[in-house]
N, C-alpha and C. Protein backbone atom coordinates (compact mmCIF):
# COMPACT_ATOMS: atom_id res chain seq x y z
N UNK A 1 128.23 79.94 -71.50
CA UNK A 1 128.93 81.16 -71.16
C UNK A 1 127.98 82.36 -71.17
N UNK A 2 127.05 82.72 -72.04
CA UNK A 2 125.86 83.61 -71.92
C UNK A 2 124.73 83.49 -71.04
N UNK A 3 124.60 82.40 -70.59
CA UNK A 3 123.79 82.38 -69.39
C UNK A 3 124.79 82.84 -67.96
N UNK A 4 126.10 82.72 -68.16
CA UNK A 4 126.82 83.03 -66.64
C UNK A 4 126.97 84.68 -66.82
N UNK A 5 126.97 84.88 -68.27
CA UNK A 5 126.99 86.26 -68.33
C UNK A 5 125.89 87.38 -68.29
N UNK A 6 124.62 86.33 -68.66
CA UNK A 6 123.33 87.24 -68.17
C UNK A 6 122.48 87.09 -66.92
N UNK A 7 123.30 86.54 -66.03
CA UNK A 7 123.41 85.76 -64.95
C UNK A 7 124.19 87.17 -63.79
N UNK A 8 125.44 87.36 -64.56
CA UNK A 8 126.06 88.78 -63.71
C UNK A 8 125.53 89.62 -63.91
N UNK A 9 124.73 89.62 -65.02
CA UNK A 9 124.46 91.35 -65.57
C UNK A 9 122.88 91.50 -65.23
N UNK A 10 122.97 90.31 -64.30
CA UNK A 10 121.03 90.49 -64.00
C UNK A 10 121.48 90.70 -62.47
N UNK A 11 122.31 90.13 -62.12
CA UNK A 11 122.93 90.94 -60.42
C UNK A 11 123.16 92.09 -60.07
N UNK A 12 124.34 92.34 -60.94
CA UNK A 12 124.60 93.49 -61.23
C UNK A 12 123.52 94.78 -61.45
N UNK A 13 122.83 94.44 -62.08
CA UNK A 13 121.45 95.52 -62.35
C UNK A 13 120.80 95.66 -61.29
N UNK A 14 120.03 94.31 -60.66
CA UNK A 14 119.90 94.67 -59.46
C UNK A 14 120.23 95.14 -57.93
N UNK A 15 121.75 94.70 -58.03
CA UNK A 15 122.21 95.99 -56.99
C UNK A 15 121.95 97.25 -56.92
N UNK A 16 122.41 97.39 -58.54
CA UNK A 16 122.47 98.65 -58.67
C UNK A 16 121.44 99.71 -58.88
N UNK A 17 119.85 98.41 -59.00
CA UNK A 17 118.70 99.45 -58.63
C UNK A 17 118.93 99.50 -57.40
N UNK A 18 118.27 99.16 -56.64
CA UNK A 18 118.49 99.10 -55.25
C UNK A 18 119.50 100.51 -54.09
N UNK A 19 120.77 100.21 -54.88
CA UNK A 19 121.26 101.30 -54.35
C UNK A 19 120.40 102.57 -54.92
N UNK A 20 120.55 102.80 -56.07
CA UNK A 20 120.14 103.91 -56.53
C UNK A 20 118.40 104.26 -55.85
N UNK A 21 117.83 103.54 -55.59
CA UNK A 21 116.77 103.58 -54.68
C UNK A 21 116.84 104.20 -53.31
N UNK A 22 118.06 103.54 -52.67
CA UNK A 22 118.57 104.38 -51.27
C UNK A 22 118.94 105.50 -51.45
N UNK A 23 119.86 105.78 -52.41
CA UNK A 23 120.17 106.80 -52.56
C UNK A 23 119.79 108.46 -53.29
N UNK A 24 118.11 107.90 -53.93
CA UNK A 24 117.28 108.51 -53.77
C UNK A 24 116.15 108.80 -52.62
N UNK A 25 115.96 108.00 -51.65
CA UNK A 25 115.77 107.81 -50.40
C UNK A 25 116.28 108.66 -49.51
N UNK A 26 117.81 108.51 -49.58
CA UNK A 26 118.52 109.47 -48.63
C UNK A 26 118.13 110.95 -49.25
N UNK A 27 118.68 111.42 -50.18
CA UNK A 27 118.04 112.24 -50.68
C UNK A 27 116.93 112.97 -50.33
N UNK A 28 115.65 112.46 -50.72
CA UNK A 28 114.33 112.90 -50.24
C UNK A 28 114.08 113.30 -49.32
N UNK A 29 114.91 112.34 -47.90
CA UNK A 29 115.04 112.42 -46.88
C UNK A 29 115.71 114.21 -46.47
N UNK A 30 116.85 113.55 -46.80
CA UNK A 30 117.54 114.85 -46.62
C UNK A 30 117.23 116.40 -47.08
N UNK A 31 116.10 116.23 -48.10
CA UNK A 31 115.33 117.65 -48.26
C UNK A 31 114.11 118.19 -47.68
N UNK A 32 113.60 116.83 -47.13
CA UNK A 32 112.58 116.70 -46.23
C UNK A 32 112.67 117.26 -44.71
N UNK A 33 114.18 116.60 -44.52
CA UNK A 33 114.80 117.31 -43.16
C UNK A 33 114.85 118.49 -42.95
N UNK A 34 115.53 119.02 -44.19
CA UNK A 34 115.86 120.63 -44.13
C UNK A 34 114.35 121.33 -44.10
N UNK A 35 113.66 120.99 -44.88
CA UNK A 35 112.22 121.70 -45.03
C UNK A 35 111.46 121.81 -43.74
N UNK A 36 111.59 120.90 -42.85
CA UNK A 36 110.95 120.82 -41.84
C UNK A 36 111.90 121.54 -40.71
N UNK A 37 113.35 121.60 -40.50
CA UNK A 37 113.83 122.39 -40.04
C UNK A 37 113.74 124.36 -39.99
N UNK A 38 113.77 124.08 -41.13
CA UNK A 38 113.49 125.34 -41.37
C UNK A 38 114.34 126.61 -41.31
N UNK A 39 113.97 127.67 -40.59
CA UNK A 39 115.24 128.69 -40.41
C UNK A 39 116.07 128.26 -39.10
N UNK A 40 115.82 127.22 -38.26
CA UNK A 40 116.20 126.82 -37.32
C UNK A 40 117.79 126.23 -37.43
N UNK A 41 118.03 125.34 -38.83
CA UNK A 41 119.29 125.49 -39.04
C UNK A 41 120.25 126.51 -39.45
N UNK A 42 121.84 126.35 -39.12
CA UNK A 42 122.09 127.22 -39.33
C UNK A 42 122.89 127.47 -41.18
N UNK A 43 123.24 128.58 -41.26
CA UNK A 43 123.98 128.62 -42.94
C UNK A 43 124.67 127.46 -43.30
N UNK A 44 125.78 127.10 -42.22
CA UNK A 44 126.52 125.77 -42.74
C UNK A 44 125.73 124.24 -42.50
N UNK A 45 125.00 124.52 -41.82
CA UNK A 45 124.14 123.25 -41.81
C UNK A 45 123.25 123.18 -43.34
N UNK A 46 122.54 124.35 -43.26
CA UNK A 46 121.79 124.28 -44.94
C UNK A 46 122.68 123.75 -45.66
N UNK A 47 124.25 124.29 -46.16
CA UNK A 47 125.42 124.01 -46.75
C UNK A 47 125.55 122.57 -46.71
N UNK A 48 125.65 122.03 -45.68
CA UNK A 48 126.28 120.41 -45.43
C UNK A 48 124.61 119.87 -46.16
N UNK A 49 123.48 120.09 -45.72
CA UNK A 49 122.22 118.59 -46.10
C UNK A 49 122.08 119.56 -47.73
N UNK A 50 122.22 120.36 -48.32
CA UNK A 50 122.08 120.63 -49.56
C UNK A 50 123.13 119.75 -50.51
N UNK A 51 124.35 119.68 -49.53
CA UNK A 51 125.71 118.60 -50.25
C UNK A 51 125.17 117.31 -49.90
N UNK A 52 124.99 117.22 -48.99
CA UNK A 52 124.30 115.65 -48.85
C UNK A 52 123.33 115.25 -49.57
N UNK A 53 122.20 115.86 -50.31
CA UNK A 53 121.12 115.45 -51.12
C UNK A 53 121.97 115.67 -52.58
N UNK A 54 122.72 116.50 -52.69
CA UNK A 54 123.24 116.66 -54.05
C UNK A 54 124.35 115.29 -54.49
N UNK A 55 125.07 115.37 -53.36
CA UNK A 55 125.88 114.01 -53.03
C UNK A 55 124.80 112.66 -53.18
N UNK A 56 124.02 112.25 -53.18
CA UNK A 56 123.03 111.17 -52.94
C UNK A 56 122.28 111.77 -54.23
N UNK A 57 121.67 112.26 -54.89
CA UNK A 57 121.59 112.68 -56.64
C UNK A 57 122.35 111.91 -57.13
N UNK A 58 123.76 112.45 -57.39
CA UNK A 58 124.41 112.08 -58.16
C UNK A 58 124.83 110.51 -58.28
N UNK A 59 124.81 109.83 -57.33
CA UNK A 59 125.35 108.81 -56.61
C UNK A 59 124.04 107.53 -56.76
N UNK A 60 122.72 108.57 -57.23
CA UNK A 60 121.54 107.44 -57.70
C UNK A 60 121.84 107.48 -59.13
N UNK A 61 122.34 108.88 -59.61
CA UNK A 61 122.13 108.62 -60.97
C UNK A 61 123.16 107.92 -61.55
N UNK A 62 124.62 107.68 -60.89
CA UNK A 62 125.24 106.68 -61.40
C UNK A 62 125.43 105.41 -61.64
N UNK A 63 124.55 104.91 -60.19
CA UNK A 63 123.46 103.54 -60.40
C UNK A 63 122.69 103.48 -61.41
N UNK A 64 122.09 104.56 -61.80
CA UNK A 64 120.73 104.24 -63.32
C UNK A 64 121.61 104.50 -64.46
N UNK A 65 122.92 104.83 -64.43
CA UNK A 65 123.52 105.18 -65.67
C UNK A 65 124.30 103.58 -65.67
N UNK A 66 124.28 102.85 -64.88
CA UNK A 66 125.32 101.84 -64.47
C UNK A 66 124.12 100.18 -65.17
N UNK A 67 122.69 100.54 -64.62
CA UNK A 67 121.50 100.04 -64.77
C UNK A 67 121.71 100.00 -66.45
N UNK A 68 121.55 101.25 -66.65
CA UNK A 68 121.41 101.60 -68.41
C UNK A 68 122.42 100.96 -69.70
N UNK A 69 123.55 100.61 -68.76
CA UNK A 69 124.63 100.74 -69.57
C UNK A 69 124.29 98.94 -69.56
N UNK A 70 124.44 98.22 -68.50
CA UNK A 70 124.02 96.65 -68.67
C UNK A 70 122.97 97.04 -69.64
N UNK A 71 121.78 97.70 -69.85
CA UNK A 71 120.82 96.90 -70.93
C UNK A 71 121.28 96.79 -72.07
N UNK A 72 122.29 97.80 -72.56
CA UNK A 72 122.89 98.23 -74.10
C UNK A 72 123.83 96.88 -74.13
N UNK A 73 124.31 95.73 -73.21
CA UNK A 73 125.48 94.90 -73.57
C UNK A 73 124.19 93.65 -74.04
């Protein structure tokens, strides 16, 4: 039974790096975009890829909090 269970929790972890990888990815991306855009976008565009990288933050760090929480079981 502990091998099927460190068996999920070794899957599990690794999804959930993985995502959290993309979703630091997107991220990067998405500040990278804006930077290179420049004043060329407009106010609500800054608005939307500033939510989109903040959105993709949060969304890695709940993967590494998700990562963290399997090592403590």
């Amino acid at each position: 039974m502990d091998i099927k269970n460190d068996l999920k929790n070794l899957v599990g972890a690794v999804k959930d790096t993985v995502s959290e990888a993309g979703h630091k990815s997107t991220a990067e991306a998405e500040h990278a975009r804006r930077d290179a855009a420049g004043d060329t976008l407009t106010p609500s565009e800054k608005a939307a890829s500033l939510a989109n990288e903040a959105k993709n933050n949060i969304q890695a760090g709940v993967d590494h909090a998700k990562v963290e929480a399997r090592k403590e079981i």
